[in-house]
PDB file of N, CA and C in Angstrom:
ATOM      1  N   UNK A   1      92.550  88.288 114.639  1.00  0.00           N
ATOM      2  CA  UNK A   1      92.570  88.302 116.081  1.00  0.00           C
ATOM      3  C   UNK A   1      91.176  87.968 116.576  1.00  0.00           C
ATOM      4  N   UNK A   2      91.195  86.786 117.131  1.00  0.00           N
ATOM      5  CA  UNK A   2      89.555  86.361 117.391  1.00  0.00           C
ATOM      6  C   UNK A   2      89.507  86.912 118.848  1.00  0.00           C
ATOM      7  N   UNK A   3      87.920  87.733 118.807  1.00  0.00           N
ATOM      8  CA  UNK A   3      87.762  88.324 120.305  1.00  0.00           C
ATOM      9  C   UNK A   3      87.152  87.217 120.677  1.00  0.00           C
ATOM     10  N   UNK A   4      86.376  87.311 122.090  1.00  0.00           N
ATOM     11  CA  UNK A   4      86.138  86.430 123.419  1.00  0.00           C
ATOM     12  C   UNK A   4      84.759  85.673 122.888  1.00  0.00           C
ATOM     13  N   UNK A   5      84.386  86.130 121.959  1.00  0.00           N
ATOM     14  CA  UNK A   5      82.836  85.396 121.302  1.00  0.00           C
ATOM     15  C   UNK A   5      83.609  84.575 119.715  1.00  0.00           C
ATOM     16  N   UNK A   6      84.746  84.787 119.180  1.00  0.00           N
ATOM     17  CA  UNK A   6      84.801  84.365 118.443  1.00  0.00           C
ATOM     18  C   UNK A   6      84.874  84.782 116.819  1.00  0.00           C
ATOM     19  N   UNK A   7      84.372  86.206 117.058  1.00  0.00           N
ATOM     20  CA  UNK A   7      84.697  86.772 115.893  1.00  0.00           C
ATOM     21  C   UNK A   7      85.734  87.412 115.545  1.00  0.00           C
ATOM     22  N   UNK A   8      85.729  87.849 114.440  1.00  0.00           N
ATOM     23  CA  UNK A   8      87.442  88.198 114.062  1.00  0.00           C
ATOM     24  C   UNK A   8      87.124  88.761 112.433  1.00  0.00           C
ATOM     25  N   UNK A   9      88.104  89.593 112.015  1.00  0.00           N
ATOM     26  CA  UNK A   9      88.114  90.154 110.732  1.00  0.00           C
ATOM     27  C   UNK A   9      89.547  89.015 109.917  1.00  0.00           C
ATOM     28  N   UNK A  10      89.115  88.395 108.886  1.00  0.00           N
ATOM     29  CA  UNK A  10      90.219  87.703 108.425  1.00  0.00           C
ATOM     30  C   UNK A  10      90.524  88.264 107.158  1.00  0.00           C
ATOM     31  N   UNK A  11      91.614  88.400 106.774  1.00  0.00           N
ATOM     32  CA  UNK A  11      92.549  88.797 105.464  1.00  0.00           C
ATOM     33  C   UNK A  11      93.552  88.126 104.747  1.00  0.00           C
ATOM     34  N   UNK A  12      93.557  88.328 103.689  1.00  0.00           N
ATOM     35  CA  UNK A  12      94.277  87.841 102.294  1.00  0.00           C
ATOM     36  C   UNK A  12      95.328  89.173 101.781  1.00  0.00           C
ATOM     37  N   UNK A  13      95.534  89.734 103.151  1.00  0.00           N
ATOM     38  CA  UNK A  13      97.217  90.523 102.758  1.00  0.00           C
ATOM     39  C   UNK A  13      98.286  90.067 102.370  1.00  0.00           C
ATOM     40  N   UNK A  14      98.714  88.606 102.762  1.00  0.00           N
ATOM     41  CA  UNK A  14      99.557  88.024 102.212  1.00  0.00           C
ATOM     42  C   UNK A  14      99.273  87.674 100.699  1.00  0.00           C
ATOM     43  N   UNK A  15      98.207  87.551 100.280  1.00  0.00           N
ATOM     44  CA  UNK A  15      98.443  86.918  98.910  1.00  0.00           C
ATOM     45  C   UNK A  15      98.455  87.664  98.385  1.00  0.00           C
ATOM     46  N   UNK A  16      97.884  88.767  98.656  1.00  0.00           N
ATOM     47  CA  UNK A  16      97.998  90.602  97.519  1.00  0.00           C
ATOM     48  C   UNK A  16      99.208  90.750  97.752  1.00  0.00           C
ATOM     49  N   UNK A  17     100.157  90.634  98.494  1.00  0.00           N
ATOM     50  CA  UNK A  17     101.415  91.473  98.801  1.00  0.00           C
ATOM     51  C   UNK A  17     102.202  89.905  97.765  1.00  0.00           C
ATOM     52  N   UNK A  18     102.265  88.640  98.080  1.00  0.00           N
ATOM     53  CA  UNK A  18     102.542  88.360  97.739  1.00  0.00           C
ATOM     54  C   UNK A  18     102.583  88.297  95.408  1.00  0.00           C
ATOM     55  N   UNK A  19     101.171  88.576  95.735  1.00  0.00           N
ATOM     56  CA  UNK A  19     101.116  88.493  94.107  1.00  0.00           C
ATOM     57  C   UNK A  19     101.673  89.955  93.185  1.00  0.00           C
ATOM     58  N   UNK A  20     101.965  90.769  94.098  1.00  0.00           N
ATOM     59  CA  UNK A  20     102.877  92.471  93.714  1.00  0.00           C
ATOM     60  C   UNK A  20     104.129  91.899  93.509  1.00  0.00           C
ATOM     61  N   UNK A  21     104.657  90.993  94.989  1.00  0.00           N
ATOM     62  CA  UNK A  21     106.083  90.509  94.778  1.00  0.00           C
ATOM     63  C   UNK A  21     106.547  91.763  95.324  1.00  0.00           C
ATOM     64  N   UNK A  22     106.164  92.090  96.612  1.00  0.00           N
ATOM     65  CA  UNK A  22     106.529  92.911  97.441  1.00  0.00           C
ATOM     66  C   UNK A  22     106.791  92.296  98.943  1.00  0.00           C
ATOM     67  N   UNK A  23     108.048  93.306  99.691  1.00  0.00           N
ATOM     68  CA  UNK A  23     108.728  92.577 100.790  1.00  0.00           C
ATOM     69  C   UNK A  23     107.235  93.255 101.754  1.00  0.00           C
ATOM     70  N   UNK A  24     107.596  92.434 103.046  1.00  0.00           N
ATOM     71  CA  UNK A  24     106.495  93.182 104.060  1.00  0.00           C
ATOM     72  C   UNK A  24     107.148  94.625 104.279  1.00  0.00           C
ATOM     73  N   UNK A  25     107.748  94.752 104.464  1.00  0.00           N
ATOM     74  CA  UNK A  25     108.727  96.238 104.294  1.00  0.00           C
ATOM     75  C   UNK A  25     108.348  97.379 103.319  1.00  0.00           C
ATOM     76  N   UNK A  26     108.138  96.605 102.174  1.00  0.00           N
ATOM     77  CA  UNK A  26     107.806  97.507 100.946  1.00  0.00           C
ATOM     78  C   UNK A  26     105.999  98.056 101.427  1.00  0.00           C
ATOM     79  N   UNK A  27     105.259  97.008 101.743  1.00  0.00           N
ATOM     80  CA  UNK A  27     104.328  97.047 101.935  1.00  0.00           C
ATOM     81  C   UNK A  27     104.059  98.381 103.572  1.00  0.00           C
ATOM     82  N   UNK A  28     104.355  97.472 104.022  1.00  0.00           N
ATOM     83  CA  UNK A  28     104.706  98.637 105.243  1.00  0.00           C
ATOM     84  C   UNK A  28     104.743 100.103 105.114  1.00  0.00           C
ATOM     85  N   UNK A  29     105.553 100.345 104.516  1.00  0.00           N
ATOM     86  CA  UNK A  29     105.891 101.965 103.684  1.00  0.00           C
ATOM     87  C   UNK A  29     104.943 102.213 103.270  1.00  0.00           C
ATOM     88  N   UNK A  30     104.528 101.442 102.009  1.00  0.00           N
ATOM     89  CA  UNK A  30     103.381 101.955 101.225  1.00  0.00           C
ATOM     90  C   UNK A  30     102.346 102.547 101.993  1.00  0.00           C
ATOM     91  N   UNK A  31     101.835 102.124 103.046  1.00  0.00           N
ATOM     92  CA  UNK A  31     101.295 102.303 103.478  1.00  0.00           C
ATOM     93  C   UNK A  31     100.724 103.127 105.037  1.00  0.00           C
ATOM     94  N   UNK A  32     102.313 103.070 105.380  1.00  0.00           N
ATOM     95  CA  UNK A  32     102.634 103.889 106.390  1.00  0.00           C
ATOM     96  C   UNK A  32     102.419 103.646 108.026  1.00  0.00           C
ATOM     97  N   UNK A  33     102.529 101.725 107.655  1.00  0.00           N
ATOM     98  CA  UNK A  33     102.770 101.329 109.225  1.00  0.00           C
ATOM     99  C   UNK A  33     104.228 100.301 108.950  1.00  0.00           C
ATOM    100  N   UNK A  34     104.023  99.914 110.040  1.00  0.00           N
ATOM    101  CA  UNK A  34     105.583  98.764 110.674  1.00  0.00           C
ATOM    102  C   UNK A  34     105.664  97.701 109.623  1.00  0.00           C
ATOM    103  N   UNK A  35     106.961  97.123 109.801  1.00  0.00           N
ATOM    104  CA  UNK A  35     106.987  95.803 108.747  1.00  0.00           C
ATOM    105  C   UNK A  35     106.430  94.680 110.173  1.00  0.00           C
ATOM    106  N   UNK A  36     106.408  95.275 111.692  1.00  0.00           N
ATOM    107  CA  UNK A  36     105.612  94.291 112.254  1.00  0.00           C
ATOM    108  C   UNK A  36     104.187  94.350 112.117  1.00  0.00           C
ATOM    109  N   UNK A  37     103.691  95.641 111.981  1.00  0.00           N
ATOM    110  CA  UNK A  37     102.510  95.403 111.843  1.00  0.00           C
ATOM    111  C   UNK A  37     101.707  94.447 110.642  1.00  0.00           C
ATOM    112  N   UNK A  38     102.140  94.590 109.627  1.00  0.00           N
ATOM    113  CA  UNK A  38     101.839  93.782 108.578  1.00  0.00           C
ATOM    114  C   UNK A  38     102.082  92.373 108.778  1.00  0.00           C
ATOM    115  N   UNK A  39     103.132  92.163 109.650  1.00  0.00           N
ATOM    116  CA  UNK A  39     103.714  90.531 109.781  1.00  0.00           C
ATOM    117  C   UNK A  39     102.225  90.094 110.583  1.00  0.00           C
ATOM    118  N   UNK A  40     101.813  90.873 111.925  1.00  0.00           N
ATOM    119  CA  UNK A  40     100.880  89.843 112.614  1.00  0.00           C
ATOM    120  C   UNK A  40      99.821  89.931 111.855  1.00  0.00           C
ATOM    121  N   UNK A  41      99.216  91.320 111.104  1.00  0.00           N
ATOM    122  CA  UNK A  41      97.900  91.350 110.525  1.00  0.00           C
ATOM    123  C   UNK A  41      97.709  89.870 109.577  1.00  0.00           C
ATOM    124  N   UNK A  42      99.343  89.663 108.552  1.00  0.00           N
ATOM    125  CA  UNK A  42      99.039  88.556 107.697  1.00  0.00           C
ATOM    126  C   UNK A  42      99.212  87.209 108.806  1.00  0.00           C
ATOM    127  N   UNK A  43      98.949  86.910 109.885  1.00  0.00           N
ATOM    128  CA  UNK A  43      98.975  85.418 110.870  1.00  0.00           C
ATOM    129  C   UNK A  43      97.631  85.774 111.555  1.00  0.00           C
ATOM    130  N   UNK A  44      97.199  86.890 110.852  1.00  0.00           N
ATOM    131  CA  UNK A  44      95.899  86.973 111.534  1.00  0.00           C
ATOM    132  C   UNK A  44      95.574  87.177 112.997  1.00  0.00           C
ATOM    133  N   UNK A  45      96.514  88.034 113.410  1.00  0.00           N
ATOM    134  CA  UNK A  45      96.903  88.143 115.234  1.00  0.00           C
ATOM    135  C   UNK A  45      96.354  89.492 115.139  1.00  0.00           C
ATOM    136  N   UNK A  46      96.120  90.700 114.129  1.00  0.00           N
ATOM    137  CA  UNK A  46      96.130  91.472 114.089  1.00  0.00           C
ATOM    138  C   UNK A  46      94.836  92.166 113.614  1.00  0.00           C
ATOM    139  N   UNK A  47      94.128  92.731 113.658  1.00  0.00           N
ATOM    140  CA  UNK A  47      92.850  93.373 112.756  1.00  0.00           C
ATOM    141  C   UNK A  47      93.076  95.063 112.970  1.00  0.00           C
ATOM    142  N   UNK A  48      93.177  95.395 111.608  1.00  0.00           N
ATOM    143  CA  UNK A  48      93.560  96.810 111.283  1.00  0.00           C
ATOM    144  C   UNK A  48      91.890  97.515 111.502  1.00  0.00           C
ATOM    145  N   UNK A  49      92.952  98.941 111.697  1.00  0.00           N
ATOM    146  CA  UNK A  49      91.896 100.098 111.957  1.00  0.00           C
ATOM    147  C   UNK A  49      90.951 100.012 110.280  1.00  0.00           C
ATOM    148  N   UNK A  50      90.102 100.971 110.407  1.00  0.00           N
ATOM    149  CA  UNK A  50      89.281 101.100 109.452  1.00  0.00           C
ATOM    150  C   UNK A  50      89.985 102.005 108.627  1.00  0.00           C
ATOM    151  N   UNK A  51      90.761 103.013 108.678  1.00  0.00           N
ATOM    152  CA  UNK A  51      91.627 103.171 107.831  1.00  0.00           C
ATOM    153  C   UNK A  51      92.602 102.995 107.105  1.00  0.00           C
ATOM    154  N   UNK A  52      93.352 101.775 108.154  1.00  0.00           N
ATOM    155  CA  UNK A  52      94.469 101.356 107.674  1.00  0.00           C
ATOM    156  C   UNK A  52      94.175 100.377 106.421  1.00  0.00           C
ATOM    157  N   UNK A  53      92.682  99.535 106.782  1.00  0.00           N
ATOM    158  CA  UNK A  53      92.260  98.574 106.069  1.00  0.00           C
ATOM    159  C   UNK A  53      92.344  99.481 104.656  1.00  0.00           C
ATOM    160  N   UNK A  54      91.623 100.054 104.573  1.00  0.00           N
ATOM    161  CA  UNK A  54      91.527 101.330 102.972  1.00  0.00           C
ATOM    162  C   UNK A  54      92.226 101.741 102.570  1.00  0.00           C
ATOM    163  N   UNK A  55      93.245 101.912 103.762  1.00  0.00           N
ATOM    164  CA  UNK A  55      94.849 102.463 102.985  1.00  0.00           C
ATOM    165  C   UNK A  55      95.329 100.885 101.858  1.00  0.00           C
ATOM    166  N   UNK A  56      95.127  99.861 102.332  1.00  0.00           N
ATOM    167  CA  UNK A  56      95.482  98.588 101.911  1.00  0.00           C
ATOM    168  C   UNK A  56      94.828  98.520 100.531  1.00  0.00           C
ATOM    169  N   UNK A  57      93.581  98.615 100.748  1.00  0.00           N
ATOM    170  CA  UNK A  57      93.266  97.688  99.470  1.00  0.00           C
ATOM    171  C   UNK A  57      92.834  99.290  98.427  1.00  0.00           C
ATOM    172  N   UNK A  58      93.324 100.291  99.125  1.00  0.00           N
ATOM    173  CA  UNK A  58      93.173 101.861  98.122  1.00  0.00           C
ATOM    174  C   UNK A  58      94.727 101.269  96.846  1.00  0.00           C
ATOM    175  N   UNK A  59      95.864 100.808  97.942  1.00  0.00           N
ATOM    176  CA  UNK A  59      96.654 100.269  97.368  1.00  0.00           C
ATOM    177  C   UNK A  59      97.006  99.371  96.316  1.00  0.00           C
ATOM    178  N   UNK A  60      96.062  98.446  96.603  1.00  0.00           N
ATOM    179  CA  UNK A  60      95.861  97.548  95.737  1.00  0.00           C
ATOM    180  C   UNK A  60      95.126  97.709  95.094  1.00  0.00           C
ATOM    181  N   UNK A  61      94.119  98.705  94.923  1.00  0.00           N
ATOM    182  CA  UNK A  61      92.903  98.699  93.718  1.00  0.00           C
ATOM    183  C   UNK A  61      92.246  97.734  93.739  1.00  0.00           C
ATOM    184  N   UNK A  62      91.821  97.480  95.341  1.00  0.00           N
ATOM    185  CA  UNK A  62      90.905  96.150  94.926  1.00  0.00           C
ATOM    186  C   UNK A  62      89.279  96.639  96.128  1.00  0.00           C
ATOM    187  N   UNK A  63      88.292  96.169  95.889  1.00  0.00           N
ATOM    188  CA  UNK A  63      87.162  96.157  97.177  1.00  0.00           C
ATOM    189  C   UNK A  63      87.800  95.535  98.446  1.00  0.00           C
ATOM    190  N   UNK A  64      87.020  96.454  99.535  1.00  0.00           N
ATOM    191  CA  UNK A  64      87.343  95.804 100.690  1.00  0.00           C
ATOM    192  C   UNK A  64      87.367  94.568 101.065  1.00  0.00           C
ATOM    193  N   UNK A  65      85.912  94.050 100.434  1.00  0.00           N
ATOM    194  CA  UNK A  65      85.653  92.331 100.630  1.00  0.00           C
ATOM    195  C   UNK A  65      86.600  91.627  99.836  1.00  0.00           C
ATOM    196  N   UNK A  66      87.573  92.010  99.133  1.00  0.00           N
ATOM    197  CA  UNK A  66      88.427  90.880  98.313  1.00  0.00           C
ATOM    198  C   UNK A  66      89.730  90.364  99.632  1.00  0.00           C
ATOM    199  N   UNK A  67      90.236  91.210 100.256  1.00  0.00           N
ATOM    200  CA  UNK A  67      91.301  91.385 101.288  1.00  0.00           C
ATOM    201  C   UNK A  67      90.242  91.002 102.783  1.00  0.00           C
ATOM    202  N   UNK A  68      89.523  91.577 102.973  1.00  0.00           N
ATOM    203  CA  UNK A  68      89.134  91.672 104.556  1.00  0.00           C
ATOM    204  C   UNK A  68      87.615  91.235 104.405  1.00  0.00           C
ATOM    205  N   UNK A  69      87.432  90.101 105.487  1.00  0.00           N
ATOM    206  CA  UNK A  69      86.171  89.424 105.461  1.00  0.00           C
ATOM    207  C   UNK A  69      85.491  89.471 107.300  1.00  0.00           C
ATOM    208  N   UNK A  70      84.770  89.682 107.560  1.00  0.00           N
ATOM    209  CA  UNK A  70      84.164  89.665 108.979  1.00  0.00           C
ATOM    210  C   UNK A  70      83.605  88.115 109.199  1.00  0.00           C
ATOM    211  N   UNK A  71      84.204  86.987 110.158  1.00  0.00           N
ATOM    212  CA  UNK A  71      84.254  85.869 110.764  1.00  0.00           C
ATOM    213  C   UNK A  71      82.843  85.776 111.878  1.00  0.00           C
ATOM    214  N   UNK A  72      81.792  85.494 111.601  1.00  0.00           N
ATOM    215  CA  UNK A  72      81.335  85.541 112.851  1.00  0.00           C
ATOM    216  C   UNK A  72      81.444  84.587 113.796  1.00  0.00           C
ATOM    217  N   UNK A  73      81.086  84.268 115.187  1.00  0.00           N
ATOM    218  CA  UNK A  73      81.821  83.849 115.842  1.00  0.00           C
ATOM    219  C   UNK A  73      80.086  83.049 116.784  1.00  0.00           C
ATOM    220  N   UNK A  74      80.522  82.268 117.509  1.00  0.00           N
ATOM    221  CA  UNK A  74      79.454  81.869 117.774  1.00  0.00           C
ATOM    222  C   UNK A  74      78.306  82.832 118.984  1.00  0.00           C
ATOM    223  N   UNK A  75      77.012  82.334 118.650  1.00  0.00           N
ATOM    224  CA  UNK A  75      76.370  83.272 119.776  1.00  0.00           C
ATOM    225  C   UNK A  75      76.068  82.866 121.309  1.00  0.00           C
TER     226      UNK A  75
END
């Protein structure tokens, strides 16, 4: 979700969820939000709380920076 300067947090939820071979649904649960929420986060409409992000990649066993990257945006 790019704010008014341009920055934005971008993610690779789809390809972790995809490489489990998990529905957005499954994922959803796991984690304990919507199967919409996951749909916009992976089109990138969406930028998760700071917890939710950790709930994600606590999930996946992976670092934050592998899933979620900070975009900067112009000054």
């Amino acid at each position: 979700m790019k704010e008014k300067n341009g920055e934005y947090v971008e993610n690779k939820v789809y390809e972790h969820r995809v490489l489990k071979r998990m529905s957005q649904k499954e994922l959803a649960d796991a984690v304990g939000v919507s199967k919409q929420t996951i749909y916009v986060m992976e089109k990138n409409n969406y930028s998760p709380s700071l917890v939710l992000a950790f709930r994600i990649v606590d999930f996946f066993d992976v670092d934050v920076n592998d899933i979620f990257s900070y975009v900067r945006g112009s000054d």
